[in-house]
PDB file of N, CA and C in Angstrom:
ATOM      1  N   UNK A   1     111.968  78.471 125.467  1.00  0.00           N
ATOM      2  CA  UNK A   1     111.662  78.587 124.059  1.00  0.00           C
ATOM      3  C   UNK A   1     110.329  79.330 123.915  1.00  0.00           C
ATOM      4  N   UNK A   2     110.279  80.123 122.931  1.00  0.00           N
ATOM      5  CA  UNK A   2     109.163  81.213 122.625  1.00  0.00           C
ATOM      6  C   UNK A   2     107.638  80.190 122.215  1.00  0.00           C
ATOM      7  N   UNK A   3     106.689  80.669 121.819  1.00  0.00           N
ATOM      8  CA  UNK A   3     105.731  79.600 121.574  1.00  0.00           C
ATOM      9  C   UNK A   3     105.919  80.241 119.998  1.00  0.00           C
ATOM     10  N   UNK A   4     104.582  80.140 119.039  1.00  0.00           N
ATOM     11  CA  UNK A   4     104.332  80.666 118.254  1.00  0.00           C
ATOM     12  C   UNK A   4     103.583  82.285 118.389  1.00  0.00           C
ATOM     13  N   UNK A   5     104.094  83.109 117.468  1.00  0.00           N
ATOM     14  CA  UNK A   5     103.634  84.001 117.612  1.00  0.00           C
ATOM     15  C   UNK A   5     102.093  84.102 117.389  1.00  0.00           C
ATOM     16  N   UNK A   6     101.580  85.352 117.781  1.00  0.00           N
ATOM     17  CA  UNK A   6     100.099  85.609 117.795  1.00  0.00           C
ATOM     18  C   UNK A   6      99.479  85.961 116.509  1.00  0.00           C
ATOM     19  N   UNK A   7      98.241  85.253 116.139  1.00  0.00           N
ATOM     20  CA  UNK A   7      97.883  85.785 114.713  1.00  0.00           C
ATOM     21  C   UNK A   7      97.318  87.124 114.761  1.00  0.00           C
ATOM     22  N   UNK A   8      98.304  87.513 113.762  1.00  0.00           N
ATOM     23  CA  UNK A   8      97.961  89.257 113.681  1.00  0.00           C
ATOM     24  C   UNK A   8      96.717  89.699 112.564  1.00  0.00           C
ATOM     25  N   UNK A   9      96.409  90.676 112.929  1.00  0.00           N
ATOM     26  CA  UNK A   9      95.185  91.415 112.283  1.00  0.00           C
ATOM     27  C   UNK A   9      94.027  91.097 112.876  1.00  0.00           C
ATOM     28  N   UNK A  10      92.549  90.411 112.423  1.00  0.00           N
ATOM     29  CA  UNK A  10      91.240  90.953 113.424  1.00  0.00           C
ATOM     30  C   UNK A  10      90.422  90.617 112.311  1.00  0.00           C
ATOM     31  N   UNK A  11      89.619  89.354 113.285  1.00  0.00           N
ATOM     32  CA  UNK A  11      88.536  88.650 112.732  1.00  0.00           C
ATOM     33  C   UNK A  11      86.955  89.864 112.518  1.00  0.00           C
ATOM     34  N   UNK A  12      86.793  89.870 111.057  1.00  0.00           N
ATOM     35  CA  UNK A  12      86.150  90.858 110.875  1.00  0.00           C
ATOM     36  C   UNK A  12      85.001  90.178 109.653  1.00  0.00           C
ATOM     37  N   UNK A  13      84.239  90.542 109.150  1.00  0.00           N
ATOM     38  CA  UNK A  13      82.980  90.277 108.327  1.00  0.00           C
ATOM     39  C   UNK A  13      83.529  90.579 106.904  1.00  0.00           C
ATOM     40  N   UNK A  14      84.065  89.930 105.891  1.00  0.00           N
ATOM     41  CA  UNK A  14      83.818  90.080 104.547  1.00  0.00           C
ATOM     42  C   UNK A  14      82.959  89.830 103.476  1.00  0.00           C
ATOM     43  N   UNK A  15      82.370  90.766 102.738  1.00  0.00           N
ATOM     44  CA  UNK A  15      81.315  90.395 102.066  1.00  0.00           C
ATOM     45  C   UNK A  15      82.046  90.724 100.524  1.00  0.00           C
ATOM     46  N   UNK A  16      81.363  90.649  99.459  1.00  0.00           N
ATOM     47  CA  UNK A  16      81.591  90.956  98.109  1.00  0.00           C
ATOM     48  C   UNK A  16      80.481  92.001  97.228  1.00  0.00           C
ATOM     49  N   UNK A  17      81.370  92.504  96.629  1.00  0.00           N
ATOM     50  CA  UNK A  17      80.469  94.005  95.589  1.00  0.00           C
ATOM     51  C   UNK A  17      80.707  93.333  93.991  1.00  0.00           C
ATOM     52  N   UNK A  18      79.988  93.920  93.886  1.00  0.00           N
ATOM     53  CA  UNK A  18      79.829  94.247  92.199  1.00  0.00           C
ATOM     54  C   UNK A  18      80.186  95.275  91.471  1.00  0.00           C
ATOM     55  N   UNK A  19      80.186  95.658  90.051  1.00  0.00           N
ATOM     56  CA  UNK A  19      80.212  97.111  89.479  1.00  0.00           C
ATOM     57  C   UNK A  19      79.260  97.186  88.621  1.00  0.00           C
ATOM     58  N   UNK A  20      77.877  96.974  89.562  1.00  0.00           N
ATOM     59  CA  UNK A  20      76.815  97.177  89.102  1.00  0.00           C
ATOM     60  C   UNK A  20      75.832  98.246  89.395  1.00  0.00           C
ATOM     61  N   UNK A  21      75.053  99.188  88.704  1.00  0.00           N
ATOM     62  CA  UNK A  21      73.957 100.662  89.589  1.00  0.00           C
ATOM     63  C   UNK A  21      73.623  99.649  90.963  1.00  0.00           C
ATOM     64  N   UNK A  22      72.968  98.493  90.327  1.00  0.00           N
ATOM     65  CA  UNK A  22      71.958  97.985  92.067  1.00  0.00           C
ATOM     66  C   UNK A  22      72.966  98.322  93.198  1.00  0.00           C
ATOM     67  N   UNK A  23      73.933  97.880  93.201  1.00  0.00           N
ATOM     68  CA  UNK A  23      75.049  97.432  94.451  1.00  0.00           C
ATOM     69  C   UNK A  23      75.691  98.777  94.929  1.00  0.00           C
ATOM     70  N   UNK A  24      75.677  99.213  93.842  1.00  0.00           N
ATOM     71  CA  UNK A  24      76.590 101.150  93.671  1.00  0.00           C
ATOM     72  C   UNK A  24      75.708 102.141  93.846  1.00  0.00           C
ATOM     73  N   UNK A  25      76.250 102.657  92.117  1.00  0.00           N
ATOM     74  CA  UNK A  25      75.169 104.085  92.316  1.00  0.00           C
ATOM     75  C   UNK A  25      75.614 104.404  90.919  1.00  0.00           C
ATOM     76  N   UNK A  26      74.991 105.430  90.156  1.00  0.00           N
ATOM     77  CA  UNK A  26      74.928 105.440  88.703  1.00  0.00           C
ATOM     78  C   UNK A  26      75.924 105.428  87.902  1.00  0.00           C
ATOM     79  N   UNK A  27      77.120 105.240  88.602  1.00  0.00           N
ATOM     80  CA  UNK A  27      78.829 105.562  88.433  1.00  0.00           C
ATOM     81  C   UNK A  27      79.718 103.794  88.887  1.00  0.00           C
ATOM     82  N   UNK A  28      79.023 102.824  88.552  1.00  0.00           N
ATOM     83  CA  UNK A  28      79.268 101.954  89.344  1.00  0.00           C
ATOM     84  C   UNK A  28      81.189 101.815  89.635  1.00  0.00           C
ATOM     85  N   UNK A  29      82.095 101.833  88.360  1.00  0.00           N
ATOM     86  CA  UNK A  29      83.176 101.926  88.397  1.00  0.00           C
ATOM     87  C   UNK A  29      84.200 102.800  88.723  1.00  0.00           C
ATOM     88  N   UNK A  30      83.631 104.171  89.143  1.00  0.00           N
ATOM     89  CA  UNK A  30      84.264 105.066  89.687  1.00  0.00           C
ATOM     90  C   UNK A  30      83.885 104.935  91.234  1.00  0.00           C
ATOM     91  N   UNK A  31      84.850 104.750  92.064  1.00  0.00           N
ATOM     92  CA  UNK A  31      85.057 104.222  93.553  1.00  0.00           C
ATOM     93  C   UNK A  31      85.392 105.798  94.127  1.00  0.00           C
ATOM     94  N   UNK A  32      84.904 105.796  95.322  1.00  0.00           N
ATOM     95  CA  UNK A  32      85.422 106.627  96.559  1.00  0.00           C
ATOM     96  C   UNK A  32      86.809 107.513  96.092  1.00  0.00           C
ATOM     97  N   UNK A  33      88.011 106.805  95.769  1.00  0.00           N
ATOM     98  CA  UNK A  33      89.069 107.652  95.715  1.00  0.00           C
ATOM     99  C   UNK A  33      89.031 108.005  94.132  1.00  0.00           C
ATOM    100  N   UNK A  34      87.849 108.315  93.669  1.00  0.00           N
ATOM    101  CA  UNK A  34      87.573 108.979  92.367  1.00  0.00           C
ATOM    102  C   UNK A  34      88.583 107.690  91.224  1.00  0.00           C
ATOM    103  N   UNK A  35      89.413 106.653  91.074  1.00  0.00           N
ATOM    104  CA  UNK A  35      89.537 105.860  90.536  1.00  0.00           C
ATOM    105  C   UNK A  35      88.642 105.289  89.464  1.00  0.00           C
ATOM    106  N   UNK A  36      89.234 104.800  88.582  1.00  0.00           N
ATOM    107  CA  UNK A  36      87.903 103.494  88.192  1.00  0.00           C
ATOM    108  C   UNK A  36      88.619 102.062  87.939  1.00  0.00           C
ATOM    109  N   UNK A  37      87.690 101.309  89.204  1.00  0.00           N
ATOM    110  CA  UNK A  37      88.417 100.311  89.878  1.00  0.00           C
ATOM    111  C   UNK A  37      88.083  99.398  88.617  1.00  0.00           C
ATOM    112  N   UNK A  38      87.258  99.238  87.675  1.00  0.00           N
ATOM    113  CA  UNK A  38      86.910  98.401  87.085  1.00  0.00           C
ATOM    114  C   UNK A  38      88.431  98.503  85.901  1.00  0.00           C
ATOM    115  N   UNK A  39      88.783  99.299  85.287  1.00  0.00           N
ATOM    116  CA  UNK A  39      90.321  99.268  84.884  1.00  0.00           C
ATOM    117  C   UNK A  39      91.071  98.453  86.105  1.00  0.00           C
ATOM    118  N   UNK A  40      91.356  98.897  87.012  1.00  0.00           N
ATOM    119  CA  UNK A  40      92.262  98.600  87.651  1.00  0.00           C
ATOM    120  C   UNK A  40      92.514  97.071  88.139  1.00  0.00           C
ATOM    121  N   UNK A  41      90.741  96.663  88.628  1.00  0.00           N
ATOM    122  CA  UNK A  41      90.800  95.243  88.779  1.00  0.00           C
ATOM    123  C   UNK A  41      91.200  94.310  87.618  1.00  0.00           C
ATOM    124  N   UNK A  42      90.894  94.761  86.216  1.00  0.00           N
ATOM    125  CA  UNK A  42      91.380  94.154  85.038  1.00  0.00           C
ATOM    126  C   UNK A  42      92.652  94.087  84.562  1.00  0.00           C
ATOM    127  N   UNK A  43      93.715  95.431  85.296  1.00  0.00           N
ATOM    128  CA  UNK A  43      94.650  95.294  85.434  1.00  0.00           C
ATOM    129  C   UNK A  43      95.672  93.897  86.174  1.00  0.00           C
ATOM    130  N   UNK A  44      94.582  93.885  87.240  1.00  0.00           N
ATOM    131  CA  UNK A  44      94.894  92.720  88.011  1.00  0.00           C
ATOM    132  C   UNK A  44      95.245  92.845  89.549  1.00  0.00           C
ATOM    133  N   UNK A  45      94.805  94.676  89.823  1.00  0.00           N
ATOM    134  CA  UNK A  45      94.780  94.770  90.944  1.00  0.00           C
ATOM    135  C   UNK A  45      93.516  94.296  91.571  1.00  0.00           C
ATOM    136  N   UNK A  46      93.567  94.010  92.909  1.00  0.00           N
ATOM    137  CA  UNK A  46      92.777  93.859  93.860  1.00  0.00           C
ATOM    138  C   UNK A  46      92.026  95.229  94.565  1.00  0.00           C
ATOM    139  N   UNK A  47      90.973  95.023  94.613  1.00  0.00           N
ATOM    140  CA  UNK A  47      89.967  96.552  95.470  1.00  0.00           C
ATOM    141  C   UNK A  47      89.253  96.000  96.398  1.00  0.00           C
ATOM    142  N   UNK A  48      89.189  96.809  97.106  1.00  0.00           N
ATOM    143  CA  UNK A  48      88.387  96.484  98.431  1.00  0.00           C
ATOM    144  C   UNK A  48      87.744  98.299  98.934  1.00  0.00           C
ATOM    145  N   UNK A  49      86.493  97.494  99.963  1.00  0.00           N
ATOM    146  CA  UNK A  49      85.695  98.532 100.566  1.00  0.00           C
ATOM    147  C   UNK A  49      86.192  98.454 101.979  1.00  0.00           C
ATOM    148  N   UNK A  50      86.156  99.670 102.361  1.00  0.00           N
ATOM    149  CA  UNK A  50      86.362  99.391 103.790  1.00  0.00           C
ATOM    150  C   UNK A  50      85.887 101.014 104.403  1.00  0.00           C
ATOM    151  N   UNK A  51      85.267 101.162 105.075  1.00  0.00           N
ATOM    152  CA  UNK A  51      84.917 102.310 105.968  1.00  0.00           C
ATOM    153  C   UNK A  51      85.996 102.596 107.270  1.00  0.00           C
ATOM    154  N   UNK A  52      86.746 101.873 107.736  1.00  0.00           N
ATOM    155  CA  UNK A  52      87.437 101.725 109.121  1.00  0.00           C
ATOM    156  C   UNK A  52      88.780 101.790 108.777  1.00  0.00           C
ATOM    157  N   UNK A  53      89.182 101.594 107.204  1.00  0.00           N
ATOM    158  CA  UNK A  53      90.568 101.813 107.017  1.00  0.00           C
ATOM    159  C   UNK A  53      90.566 103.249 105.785  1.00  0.00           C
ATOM    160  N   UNK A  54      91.787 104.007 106.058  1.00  0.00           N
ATOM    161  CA  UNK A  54      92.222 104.798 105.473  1.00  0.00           C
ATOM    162  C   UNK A  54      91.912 104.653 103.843  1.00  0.00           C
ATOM    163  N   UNK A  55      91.646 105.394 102.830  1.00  0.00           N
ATOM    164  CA  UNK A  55      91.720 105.062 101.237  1.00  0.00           C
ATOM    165  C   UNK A  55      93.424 104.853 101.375  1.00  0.00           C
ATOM    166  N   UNK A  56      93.632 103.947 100.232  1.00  0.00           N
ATOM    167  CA  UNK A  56      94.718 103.494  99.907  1.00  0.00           C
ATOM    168  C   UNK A  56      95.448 102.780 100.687  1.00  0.00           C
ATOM    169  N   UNK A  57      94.791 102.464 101.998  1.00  0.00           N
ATOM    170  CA  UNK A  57      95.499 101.178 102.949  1.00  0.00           C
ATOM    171  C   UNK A  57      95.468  99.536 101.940  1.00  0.00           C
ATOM    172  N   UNK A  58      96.761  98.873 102.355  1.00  0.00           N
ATOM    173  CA  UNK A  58      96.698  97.786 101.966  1.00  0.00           C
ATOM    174  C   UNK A  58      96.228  96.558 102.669  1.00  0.00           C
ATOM    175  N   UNK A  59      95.099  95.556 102.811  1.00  0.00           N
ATOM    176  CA  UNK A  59      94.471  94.764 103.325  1.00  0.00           C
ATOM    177  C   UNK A  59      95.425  93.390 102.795  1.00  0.00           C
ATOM    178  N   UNK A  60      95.463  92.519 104.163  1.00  0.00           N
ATOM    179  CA  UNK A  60      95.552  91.339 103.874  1.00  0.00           C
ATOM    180  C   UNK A  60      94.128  90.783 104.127  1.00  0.00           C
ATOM    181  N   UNK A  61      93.478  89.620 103.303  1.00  0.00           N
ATOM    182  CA  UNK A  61      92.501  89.043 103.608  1.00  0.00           C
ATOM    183  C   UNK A  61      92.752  87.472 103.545  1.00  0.00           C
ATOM    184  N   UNK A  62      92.018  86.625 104.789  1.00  0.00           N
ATOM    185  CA  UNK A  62      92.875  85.430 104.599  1.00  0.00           C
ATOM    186  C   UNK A  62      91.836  84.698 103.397  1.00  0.00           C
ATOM    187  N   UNK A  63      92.465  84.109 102.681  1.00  0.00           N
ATOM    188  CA  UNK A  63      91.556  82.954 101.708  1.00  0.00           C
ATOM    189  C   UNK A  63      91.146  84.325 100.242  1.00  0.00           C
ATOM    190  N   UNK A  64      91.662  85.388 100.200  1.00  0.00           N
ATOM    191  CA  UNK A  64      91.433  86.020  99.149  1.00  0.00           C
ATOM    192  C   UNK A  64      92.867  86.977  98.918  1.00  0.00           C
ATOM    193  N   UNK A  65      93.645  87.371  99.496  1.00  0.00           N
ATOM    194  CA  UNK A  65      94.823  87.626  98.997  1.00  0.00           C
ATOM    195  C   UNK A  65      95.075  89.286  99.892  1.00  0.00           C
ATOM    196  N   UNK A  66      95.546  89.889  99.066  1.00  0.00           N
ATOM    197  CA  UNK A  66      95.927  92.081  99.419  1.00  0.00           C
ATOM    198  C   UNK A  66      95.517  92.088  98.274  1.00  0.00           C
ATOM    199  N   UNK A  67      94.673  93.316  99.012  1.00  0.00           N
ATOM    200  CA  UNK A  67      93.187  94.116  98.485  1.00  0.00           C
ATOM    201  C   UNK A  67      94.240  95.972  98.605  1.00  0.00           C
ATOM    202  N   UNK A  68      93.498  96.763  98.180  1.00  0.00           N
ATOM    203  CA  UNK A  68      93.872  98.321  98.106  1.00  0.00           C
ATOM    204  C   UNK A  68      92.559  98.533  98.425  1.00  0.00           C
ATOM    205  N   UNK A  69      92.535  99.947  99.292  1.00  0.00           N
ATOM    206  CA  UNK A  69      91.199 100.089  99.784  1.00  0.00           C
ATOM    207  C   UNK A  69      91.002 101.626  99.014  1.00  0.00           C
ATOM    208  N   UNK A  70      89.931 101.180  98.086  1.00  0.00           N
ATOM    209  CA  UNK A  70      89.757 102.477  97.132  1.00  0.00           C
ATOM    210  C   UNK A  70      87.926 102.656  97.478  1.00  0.00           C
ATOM    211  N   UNK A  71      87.647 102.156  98.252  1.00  0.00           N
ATOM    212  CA  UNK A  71      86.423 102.649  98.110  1.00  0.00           C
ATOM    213  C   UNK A  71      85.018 102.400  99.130  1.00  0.00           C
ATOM    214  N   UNK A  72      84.281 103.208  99.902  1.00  0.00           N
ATOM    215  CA  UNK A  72      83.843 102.731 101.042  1.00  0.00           C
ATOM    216  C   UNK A  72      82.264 102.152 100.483  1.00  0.00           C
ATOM    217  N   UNK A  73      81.907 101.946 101.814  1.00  0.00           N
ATOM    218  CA  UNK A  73      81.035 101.308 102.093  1.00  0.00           C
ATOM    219  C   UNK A  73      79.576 101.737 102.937  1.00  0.00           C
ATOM    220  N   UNK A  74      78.077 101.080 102.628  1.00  0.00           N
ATOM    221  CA  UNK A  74      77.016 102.289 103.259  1.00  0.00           C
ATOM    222  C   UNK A  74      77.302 102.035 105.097  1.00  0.00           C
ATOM    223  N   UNK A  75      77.046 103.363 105.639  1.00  0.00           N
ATOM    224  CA  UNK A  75      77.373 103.271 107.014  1.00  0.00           C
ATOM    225  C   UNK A  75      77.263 102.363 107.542  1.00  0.00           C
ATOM    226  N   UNK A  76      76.249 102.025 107.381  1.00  0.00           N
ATOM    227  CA  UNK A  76      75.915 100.613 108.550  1.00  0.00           C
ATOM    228  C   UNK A  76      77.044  99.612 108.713  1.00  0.00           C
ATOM    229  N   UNK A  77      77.617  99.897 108.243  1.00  0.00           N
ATOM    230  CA  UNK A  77      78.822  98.600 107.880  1.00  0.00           C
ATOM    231  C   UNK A  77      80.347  99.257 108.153  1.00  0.00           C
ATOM    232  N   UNK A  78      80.151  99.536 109.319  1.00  0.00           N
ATOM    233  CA  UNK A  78      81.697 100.704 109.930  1.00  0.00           C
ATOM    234  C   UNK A  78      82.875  99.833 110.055  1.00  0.00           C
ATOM    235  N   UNK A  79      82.787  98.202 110.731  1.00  0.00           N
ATOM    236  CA  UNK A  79      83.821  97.440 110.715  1.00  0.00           C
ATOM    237  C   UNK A  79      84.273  96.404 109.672  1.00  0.00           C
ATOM    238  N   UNK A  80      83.285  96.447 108.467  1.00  0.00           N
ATOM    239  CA  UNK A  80      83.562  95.227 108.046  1.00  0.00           C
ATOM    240  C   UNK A  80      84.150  95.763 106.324  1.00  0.00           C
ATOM    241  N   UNK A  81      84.686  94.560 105.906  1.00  0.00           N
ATOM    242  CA  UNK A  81      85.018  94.611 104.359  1.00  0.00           C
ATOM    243  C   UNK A  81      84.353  94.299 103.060  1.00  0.00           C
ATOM    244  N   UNK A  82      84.463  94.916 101.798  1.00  0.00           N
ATOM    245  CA  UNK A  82      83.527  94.717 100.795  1.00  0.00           C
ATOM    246  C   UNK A  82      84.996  94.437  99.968  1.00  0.00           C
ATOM    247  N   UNK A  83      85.258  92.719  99.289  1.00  0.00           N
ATOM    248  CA  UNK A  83      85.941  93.074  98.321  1.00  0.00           C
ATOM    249  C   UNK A  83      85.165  93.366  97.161  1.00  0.00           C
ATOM    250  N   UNK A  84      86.169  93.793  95.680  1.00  0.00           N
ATOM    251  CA  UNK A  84      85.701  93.985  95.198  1.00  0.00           C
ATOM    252  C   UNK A  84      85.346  92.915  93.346  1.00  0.00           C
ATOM    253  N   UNK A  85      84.359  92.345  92.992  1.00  0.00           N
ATOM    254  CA  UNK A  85      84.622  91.451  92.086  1.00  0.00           C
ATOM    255  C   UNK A  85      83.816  91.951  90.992  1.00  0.00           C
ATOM    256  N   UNK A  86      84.340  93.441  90.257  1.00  0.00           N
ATOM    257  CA  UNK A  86      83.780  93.396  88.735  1.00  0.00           C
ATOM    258  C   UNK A  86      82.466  92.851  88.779  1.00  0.00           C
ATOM    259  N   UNK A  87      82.211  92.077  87.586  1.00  0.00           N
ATOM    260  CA  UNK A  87      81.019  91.374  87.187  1.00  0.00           C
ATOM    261  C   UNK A  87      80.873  90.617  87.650  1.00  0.00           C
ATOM    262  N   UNK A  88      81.449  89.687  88.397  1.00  0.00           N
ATOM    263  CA  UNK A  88      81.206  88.440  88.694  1.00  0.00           C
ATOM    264  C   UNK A  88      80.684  88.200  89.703  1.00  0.00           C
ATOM    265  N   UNK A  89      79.084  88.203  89.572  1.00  0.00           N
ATOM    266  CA  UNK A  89      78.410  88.362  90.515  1.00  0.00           C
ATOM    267  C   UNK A  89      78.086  87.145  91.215  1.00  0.00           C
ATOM    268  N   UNK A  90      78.222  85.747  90.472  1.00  0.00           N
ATOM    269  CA  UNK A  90      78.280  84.362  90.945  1.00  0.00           C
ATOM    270  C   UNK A  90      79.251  84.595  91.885  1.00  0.00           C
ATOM    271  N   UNK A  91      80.389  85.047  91.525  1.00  0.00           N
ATOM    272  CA  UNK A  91      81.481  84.606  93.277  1.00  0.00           C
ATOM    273  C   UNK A  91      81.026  85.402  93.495  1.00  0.00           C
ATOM    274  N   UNK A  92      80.621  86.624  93.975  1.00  0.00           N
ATOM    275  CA  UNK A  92      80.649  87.583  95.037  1.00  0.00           C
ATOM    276  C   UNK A  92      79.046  86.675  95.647  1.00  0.00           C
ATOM    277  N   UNK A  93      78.263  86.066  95.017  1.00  0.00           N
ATOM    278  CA  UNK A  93      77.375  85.180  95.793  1.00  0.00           C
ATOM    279  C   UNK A  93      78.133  83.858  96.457  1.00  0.00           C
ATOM    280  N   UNK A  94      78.576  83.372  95.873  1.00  0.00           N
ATOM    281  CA  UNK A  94      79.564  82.394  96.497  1.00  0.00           C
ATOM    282  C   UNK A  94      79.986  82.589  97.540  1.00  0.00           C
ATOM    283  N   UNK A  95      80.726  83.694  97.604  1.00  0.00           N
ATOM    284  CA  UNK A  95      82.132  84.629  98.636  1.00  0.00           C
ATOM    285  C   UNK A  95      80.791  84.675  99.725  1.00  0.00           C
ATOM    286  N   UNK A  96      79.717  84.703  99.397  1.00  0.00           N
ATOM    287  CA  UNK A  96      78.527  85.206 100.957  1.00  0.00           C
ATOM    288  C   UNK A  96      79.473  86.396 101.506  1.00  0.00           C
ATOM    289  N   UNK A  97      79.243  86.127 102.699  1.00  0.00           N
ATOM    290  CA  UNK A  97      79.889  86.917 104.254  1.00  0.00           C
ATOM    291  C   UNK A  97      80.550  85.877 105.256  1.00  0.00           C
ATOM    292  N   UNK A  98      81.754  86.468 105.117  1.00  0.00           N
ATOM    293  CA  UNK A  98      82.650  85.033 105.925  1.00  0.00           C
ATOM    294  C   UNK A  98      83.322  86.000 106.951  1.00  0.00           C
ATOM    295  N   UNK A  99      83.536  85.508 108.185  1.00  0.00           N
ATOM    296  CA  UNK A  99      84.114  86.235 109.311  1.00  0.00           C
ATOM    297  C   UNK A  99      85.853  85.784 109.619  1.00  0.00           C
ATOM    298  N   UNK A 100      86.428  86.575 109.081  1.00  0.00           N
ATOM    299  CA  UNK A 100      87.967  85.844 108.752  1.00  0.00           C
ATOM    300  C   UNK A 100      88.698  86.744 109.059  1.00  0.00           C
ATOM    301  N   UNK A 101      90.021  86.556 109.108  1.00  0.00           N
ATOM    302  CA  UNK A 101      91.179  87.452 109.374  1.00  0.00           C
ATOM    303  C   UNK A 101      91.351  88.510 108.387  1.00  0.00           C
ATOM    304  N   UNK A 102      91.875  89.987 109.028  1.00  0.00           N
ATOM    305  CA  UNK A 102      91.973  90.736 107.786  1.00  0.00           C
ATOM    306  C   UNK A 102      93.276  91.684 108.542  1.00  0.00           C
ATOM    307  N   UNK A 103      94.363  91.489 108.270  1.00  0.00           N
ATOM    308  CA  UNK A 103      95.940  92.083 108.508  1.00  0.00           C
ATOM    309  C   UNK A 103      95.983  93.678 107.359  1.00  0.00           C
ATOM    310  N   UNK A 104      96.077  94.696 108.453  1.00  0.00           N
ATOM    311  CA  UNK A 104      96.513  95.649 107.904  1.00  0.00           C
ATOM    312  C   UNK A 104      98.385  95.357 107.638  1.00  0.00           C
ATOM    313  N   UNK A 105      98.349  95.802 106.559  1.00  0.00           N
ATOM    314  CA  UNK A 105     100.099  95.795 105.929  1.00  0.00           C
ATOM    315  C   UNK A 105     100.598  96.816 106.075  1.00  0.00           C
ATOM    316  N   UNK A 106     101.864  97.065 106.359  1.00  0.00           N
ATOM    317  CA  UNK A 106     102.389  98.391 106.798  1.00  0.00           C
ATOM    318  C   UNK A 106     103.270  98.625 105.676  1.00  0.00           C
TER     319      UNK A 106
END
């Protein structure tokens, strides 16, 4: 009999953004793939930063859901993830930096 399979994807650093100038840059809602994520998250999509994945890859993140990756992140930060939370700058303080699973979706 087989065991359980292996948990897929790769324990990686998630942190949280804002759509604020401090966190951004004078454009806070227009993201990397020229978008403006701040529509989109209100839509009810999910955004995420990521430097290491393709624009428009879909992220699983464990304990926060699939993210769309519309928008990167400052170099220093080549492996890890930025979701993305609008205004709400209380959770994205909350959210800290947690080192958790993150499943690319095919």
């Amino acid at each position: 009999m087989a065991g359980p399979a292996p948990p897929r994807g790769r324990i990686r650093t998630v942190t949280a953004y804002n759509s604020v100038p401090e966190q951004t840059d004078s454009t806070p809602c227009i993201a990397a793939d020229g978008t403006n994520i701040c529509r989109r998250a209100a839509a009810g999509e999910k955004i995420c930063a990521a430097n290491w994945a393709p624009i428009g890859t879909r992220l699983r993140i464990q304990g926060w859901g699939t993210c769309t990756v519309a928008d990167r992140m400052n170099d220093r930060y080549p492996a890890r993830v930025d979701i993305f939370m609008d205004k709400d700058l209380t959770g994205a303080i909350r959210w800290g930096a947690r080192r958790i699973r993150v499943e690319v979706i095919l």
